[in-house]
Protein backbone atom coordinates (compact mmCIF):
# COMPACT_ATOMS: atom_id res chain seq x y z
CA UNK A 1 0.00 0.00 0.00
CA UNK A 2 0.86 3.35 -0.52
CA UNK A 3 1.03 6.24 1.50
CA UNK A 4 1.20 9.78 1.34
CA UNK A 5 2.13 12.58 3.64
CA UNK A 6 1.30 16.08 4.40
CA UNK A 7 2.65 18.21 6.89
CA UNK A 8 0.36 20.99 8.59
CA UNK A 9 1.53 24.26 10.96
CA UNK A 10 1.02 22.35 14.46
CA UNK A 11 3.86 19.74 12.90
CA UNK A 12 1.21 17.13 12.89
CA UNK A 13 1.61 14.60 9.98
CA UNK A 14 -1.52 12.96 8.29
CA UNK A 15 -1.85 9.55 6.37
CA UNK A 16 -3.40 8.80 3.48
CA UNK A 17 -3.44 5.56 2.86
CA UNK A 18 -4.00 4.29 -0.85
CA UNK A 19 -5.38 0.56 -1.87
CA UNK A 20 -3.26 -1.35 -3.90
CA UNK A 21 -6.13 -1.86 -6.21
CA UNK A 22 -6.87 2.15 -6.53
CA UNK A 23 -3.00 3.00 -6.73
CA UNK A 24 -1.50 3.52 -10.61
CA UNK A 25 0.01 1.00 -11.70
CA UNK A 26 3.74 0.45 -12.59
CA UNK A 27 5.95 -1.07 -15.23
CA UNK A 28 6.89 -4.10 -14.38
CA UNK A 29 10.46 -5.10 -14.34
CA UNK A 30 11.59 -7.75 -16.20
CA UNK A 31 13.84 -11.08 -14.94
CA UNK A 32 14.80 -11.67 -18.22
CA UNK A 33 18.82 -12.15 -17.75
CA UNK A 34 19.84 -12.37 -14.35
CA UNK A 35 20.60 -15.75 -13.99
CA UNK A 36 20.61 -17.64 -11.07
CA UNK A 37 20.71 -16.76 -7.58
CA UNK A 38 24.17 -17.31 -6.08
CA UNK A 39 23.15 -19.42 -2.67
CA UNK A 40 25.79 -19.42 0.58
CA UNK A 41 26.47 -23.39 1.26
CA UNK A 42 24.08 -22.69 4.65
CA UNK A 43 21.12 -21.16 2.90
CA UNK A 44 21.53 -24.49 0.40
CA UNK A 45 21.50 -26.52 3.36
CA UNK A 46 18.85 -25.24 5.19
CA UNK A 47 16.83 -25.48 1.46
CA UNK A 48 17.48 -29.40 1.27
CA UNK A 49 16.32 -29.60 5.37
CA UNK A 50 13.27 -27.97 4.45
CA UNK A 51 12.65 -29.76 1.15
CA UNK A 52 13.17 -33.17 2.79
CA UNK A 53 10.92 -32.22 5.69
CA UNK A 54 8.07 -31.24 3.25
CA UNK A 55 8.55 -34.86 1.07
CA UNK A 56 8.15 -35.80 4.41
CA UNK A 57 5.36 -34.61 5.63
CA UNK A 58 3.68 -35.34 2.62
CA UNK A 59 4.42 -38.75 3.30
CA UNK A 60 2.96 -38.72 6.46
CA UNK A 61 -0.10 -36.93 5.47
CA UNK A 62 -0.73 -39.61 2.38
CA UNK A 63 -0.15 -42.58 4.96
CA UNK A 64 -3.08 -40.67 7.18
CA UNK A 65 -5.31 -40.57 4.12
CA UNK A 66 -5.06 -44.17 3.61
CA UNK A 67 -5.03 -45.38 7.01
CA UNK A 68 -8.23 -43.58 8.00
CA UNK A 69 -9.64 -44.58 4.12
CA UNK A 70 -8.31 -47.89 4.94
CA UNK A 71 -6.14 -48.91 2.61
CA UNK A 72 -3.84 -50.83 3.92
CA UNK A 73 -6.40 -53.25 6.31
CA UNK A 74 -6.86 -53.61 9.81
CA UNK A 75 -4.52 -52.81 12.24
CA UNK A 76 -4.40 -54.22 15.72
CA UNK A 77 -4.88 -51.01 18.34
């Protein structure tokens, strides 16, 4: 969102606040050569943690699916 501001005599600032939807719009810059992002070896690392974690915990939510559509028979609780 955008704001402008306007000073008055007292020093008092006011706020007007625009919608993103009733702001003008801008050119849009384009990605179009900039090649890839260079990554520091922990920000790579933390990447692979967090995409392992999701396969993960996709597993886990697929394995709930069938359990409780039971797939995979009855299990002794």
């Amino acid at each position: 969102m955008a704001a402008l501001a306007t000073n008055h005599k007292n020093n008092e600032t006011e706020l007007y606040v625009i919608h993103p939807l009733d702001d003008v719009q801008e050119q849009k810059r384009s990605s179009e050569g900039l090649g890839l992002i260079e990554l520091s070896p922990t920000v790579r690392w933390s990447l692979r943690v967090l995409r392992v974690y999701l396969i993960a915990m996709t597993g886990v939510l697929l394995y709930r699916v069938g359990e409780v559509a039971q797939l995979f028979g009855h299990h002794a609780r």
